[in-house]
PDB file of N, CA and C in Angstrom:
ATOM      1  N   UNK A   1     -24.295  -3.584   1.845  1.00  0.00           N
ATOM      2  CA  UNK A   1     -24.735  -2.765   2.943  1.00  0.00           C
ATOM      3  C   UNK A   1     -23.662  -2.766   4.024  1.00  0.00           C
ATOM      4  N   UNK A   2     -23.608  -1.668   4.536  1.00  0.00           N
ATOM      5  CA  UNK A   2     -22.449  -1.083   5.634  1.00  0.00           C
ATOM      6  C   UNK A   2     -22.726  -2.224   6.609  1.00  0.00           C
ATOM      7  N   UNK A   3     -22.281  -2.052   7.921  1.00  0.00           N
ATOM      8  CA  UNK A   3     -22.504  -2.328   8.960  1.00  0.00           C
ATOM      9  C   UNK A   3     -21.390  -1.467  10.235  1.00  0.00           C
ATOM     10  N   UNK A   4     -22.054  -0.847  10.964  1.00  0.00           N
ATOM     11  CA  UNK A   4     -20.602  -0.186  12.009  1.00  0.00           C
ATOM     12  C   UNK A   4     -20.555  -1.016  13.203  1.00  0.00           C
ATOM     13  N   UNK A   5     -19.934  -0.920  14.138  1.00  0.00           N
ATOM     14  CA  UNK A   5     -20.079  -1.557  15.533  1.00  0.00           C
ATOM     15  C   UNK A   5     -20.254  -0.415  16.191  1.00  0.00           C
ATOM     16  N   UNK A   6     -21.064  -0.720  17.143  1.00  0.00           N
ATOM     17  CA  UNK A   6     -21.981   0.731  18.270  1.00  0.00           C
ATOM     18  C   UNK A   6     -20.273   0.882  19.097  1.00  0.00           C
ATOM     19  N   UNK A   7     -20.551   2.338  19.259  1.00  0.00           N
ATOM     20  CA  UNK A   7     -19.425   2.882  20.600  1.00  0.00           C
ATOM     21  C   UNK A   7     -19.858   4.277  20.588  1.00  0.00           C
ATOM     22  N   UNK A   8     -20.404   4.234  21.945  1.00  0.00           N
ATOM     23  CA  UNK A   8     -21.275   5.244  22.421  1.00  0.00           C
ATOM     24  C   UNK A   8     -20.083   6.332  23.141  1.00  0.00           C
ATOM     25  N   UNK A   9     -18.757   6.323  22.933  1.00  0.00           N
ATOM     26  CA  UNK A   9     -17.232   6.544  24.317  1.00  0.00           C
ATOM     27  C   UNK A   9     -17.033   7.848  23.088  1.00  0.00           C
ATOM     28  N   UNK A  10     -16.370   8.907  23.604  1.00  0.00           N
ATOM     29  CA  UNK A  10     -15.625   9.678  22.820  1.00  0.00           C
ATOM     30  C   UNK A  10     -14.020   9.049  22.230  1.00  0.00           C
ATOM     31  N   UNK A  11     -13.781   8.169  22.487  1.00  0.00           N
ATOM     32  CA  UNK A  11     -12.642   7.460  22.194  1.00  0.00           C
ATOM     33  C   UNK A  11     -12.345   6.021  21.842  1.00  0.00           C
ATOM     34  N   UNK A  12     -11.375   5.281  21.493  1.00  0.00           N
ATOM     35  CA  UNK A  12     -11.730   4.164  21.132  1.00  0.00           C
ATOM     36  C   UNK A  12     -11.587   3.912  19.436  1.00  0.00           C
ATOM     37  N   UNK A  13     -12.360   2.428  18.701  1.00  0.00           N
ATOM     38  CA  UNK A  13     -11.562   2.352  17.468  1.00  0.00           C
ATOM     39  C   UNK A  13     -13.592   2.036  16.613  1.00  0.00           C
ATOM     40  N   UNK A  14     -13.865   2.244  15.665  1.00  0.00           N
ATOM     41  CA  UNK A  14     -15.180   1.827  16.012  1.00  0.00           C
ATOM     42  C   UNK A  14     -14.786   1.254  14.546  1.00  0.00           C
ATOM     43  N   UNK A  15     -15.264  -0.166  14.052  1.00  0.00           N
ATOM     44  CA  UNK A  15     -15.146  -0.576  13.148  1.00  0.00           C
ATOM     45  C   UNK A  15     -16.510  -0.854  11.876  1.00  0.00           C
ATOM     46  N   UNK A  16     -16.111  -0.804  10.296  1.00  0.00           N
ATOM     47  CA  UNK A  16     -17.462  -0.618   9.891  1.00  0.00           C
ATOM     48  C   UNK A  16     -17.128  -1.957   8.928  1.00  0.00           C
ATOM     49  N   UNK A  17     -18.125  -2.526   8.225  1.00  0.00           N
ATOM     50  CA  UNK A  17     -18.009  -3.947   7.626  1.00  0.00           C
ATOM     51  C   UNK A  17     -18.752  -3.451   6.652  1.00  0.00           C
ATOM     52  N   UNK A  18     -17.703  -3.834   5.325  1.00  0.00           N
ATOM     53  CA  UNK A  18     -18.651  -3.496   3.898  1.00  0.00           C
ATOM     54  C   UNK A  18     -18.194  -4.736   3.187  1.00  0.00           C
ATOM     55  N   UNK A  19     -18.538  -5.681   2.728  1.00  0.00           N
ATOM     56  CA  UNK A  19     -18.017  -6.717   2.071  1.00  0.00           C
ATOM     57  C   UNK A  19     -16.721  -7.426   2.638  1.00  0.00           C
ATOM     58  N   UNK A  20     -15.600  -7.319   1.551  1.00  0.00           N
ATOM     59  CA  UNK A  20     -14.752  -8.063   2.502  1.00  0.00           C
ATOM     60  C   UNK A  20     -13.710  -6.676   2.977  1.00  0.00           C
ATOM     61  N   UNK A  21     -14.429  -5.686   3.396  1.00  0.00           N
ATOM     62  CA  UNK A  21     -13.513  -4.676   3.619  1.00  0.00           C
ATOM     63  C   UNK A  21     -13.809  -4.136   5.059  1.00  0.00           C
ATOM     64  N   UNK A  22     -13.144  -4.062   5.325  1.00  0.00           N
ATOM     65  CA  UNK A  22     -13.139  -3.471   7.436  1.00  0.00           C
ATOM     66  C   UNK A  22     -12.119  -2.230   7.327  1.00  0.00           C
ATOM     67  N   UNK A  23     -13.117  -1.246   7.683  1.00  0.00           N
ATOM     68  CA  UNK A  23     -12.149   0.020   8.288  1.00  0.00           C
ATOM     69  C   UNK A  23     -12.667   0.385   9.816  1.00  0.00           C
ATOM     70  N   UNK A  24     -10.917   0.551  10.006  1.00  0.00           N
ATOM     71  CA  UNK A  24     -10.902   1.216  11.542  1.00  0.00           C
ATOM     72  C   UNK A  24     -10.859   2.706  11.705  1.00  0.00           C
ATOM     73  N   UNK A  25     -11.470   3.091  12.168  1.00  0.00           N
ATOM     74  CA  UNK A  25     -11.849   4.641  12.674  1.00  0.00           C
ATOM     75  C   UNK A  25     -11.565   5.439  13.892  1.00  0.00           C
ATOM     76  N   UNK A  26     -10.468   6.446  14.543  1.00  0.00           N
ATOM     77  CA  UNK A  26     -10.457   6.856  15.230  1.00  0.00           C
ATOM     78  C   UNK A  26     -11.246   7.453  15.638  1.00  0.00           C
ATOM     79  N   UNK A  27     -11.969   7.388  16.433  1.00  0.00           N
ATOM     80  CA  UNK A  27     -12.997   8.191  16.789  1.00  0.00           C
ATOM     81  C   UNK A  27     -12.796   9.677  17.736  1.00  0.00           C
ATOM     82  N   UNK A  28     -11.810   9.625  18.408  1.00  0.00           N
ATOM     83  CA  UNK A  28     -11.145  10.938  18.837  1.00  0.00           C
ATOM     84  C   UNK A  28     -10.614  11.837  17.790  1.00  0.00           C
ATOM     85  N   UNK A  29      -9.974  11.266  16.732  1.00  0.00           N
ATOM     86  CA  UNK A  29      -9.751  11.627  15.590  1.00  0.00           C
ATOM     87  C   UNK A  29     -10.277  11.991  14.311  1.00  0.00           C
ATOM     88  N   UNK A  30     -10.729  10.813  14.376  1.00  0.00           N
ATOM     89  CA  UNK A  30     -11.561  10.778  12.419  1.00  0.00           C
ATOM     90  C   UNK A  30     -10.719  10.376  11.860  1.00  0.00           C
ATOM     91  N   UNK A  31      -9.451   9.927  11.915  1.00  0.00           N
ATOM     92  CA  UNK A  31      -8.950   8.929  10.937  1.00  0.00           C
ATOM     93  C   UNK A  31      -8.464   7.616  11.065  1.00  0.00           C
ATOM     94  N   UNK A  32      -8.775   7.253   9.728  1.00  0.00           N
ATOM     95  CA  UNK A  32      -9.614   6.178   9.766  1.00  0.00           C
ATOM     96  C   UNK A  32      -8.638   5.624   8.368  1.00  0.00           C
ATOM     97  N   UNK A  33      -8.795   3.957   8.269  1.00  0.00           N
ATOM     98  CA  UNK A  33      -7.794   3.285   7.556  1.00  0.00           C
ATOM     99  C   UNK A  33      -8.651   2.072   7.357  1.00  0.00           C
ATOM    100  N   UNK A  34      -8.262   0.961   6.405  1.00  0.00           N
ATOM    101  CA  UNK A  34      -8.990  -0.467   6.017  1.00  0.00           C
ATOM    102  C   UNK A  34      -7.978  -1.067   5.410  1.00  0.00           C
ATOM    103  N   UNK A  35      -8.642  -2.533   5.331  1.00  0.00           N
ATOM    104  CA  UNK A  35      -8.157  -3.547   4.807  1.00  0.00           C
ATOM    105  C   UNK A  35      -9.100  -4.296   4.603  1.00  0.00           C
ATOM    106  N   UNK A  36      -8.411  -5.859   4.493  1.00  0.00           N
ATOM    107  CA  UNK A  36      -8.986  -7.110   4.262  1.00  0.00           C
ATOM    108  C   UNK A  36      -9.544  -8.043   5.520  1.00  0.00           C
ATOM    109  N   UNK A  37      -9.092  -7.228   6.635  1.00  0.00           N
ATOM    110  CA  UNK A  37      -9.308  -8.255   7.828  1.00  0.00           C
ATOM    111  C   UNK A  37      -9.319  -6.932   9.001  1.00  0.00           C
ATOM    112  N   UNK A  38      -9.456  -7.480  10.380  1.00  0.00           N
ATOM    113  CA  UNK A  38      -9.499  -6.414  11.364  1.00  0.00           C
ATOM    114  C   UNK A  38      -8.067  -6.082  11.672  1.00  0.00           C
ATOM    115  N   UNK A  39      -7.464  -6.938  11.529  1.00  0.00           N
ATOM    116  CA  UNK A  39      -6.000  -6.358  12.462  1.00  0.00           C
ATOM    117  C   UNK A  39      -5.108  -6.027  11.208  1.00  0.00           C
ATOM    118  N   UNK A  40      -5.147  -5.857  10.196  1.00  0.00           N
ATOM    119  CA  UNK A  40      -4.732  -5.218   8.973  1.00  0.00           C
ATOM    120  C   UNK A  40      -5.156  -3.908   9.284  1.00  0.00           C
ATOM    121  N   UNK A  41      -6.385  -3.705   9.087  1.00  0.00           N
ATOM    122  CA  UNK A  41      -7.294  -2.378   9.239  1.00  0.00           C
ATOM    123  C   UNK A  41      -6.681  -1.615  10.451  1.00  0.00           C
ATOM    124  N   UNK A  42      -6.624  -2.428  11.591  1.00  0.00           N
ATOM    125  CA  UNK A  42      -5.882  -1.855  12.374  1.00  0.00           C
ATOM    126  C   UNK A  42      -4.255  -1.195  12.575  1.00  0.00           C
ATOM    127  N   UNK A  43      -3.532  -2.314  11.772  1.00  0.00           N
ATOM    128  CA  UNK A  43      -1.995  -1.888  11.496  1.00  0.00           C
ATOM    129  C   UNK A  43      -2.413  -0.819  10.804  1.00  0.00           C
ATOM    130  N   UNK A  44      -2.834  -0.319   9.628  1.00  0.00           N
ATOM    131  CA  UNK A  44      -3.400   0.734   8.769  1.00  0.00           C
ATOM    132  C   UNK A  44      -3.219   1.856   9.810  1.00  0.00           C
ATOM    133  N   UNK A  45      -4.282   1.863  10.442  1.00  0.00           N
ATOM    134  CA  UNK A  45      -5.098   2.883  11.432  1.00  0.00           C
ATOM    135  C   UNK A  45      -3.579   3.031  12.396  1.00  0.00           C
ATOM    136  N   UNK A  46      -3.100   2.725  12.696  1.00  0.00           N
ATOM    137  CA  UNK A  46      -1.949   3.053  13.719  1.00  0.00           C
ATOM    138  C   UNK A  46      -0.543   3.484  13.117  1.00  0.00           C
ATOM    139  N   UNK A  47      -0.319   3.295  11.638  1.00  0.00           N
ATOM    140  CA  UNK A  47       0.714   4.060  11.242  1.00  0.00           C
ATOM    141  C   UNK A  47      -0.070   5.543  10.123  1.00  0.00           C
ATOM    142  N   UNK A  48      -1.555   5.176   9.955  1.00  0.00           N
ATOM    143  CA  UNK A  48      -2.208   6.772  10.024  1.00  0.00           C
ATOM    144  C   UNK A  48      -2.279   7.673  11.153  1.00  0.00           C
ATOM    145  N   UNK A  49      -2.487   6.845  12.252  1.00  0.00           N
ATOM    146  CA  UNK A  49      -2.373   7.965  13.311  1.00  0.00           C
ATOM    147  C   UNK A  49      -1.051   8.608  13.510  1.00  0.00           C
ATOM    148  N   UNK A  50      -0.127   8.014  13.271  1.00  0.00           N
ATOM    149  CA  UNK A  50       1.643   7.874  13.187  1.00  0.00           C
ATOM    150  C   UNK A  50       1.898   9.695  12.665  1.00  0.00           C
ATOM    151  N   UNK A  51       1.486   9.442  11.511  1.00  0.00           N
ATOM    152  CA  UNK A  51       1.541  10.200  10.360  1.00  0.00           C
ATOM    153  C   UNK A  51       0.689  11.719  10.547  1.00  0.00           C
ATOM    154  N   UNK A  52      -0.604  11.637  11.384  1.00  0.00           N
ATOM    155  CA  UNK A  52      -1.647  12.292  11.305  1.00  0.00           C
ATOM    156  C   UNK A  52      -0.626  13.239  12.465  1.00  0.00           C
ATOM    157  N   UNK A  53      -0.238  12.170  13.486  1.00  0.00           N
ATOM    158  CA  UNK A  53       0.388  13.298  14.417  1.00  0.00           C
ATOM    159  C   UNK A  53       1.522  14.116  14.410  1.00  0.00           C
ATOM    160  N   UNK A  54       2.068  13.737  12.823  1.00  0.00           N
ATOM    161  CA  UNK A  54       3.514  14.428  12.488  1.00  0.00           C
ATOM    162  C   UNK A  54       4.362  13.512  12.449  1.00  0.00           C
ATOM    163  N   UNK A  55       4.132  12.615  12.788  1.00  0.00           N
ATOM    164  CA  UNK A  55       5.481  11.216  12.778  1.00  0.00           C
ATOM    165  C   UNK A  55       5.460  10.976  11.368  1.00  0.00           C
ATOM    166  N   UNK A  56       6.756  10.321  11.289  1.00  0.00           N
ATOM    167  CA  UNK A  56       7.108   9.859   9.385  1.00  0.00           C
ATOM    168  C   UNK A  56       8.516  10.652   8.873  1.00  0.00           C
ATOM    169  N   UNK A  57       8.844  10.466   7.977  1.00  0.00           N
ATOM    170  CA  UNK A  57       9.886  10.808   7.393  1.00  0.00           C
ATOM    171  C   UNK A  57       9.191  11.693   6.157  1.00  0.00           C
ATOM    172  N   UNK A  58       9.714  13.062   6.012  1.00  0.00           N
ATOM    173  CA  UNK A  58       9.919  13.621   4.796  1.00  0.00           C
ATOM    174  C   UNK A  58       9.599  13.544   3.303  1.00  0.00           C
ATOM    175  N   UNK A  59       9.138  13.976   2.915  1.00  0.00           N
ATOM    176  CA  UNK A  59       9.495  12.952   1.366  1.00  0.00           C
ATOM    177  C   UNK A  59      10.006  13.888   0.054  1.00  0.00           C
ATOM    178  N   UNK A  60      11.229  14.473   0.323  1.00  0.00           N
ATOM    179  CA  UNK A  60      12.311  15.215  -0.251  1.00  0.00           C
ATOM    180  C   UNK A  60      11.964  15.271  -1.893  1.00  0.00           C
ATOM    181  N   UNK A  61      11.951  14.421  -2.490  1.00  0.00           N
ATOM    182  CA  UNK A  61      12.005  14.218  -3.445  1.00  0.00           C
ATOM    183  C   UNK A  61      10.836  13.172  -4.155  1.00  0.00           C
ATOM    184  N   UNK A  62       9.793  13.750  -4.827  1.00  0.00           N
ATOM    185  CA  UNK A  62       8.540  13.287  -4.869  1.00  0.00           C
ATOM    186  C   UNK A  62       8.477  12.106  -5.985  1.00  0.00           C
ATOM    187  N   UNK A  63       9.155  12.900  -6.913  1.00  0.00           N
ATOM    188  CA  UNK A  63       9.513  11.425  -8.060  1.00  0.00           C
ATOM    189  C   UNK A  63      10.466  10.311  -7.835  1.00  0.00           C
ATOM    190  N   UNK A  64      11.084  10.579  -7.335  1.00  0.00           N
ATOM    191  CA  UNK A  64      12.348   9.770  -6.612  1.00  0.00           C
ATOM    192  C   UNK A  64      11.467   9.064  -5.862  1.00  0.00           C
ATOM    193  N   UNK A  65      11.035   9.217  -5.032  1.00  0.00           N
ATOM    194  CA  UNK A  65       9.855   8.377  -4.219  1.00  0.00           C
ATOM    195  C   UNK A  65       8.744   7.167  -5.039  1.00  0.00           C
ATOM    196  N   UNK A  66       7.944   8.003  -5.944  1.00  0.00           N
ATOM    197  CA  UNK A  66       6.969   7.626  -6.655  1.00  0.00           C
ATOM    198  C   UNK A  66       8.229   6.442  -7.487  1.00  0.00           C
ATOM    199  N   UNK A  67       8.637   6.271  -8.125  1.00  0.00           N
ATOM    200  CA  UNK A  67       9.783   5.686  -8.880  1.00  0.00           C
ATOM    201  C   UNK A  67      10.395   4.403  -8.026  1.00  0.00           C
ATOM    202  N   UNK A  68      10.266   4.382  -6.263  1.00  0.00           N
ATOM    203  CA  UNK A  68      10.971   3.378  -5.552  1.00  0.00           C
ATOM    204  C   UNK A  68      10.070   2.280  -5.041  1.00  0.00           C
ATOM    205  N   UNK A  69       8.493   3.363  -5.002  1.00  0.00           N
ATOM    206  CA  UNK A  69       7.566   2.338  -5.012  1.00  0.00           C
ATOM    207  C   UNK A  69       6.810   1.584  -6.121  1.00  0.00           C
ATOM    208  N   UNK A  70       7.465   1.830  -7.122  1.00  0.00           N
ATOM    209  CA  UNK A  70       6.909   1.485  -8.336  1.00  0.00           C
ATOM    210  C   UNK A  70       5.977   2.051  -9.027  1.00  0.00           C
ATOM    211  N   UNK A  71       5.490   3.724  -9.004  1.00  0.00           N
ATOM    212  CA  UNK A  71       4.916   4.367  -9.683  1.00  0.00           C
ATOM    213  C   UNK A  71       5.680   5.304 -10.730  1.00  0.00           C
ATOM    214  N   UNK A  72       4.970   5.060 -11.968  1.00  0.00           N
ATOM    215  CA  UNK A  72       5.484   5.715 -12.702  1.00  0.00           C
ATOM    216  C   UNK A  72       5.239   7.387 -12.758  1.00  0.00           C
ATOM    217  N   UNK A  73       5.813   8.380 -12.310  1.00  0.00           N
ATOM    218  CA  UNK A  73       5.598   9.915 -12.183  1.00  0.00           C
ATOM    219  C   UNK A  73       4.824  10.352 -12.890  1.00  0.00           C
ATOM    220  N   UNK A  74       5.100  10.442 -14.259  1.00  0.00           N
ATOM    221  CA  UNK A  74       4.622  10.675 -15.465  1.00  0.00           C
ATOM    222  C   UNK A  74       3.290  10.393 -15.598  1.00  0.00           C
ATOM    223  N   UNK A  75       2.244   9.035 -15.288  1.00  0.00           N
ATOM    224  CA  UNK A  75       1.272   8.594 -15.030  1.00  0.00           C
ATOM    225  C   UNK A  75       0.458   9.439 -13.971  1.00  0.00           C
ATOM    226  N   UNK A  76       0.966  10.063 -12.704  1.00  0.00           N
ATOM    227  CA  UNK A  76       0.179  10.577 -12.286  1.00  0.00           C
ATOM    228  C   UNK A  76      -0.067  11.807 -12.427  1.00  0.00           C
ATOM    229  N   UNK A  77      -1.119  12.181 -11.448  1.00  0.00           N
ATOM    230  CA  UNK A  77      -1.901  13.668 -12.031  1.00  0.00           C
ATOM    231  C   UNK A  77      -2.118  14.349 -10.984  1.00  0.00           C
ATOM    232  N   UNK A  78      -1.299  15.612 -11.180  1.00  0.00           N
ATOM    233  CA  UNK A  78      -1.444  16.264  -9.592  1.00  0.00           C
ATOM    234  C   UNK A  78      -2.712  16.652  -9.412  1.00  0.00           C
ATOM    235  N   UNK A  79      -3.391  16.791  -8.312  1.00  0.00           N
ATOM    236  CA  UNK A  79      -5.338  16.919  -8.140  1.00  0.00           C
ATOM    237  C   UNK A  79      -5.341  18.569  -7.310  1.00  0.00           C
ATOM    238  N   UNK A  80      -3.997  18.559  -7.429  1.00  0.00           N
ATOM    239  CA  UNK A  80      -4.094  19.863  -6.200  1.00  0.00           C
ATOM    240  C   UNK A  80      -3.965  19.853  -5.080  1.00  0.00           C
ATOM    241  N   UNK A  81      -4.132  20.670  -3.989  1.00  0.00           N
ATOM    242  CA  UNK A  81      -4.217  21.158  -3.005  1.00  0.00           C
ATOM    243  C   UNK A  81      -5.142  20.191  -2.285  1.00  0.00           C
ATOM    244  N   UNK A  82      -5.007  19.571  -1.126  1.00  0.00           N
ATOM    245  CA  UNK A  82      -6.237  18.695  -0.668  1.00  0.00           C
ATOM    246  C   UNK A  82      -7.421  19.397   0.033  1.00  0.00           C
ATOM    247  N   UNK A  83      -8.798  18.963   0.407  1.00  0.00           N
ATOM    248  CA  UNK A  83      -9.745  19.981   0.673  1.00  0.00           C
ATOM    249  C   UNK A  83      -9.669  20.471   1.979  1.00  0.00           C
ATOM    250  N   UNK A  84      -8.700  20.058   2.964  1.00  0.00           N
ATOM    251  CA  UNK A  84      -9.154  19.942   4.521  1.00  0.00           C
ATOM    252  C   UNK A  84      -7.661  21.238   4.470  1.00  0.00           C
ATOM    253  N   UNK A  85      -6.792  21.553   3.474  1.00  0.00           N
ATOM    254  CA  UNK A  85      -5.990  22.464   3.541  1.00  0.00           C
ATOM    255  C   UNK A  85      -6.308  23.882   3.258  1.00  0.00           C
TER     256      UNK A  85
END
């Protein structure tokens, strides 16, 4: 069973507890990130917001990428277009 922490503010981080998993939630935003602990969840949540606002680097070359983090290309499966696009 879930659990959230109350935040009644239009802003702020509101956190939810599912086992050993904690996600942080922008609440001005809606995005939202987890981990294993709160301030994990939180590092998460602050290089999503990073990202959400246009910050980040490029990613030129998609297999080249997939390949540096240790995914094999070939293995994955493009799903398409995402739904919020």
């Amino acid at each position: 069973m879930a659990t959230t922490s109350e935040n009644d503010r239009a802003d702020g981080v509101e956190f939810t507890y599912e086992g050993d998993l904690v996600t942080a939630r922008d609440v001005e935003s809606g995005v939202a990130a987890s981990g294993e602990s709160k301030p994990v969840a939180l590092s998460r949540l602050a290089d999503a917001l990073t990202l959400h606002a246009g910050g980040g680097e490029p990613i030129d070359d998609e297999e080249a990428f997939l390949e540096e983090i240790g995914v094999d290309p070939d293995e994955v499966e493009d799903a398409g277009e995402p739904p919020w696009e």
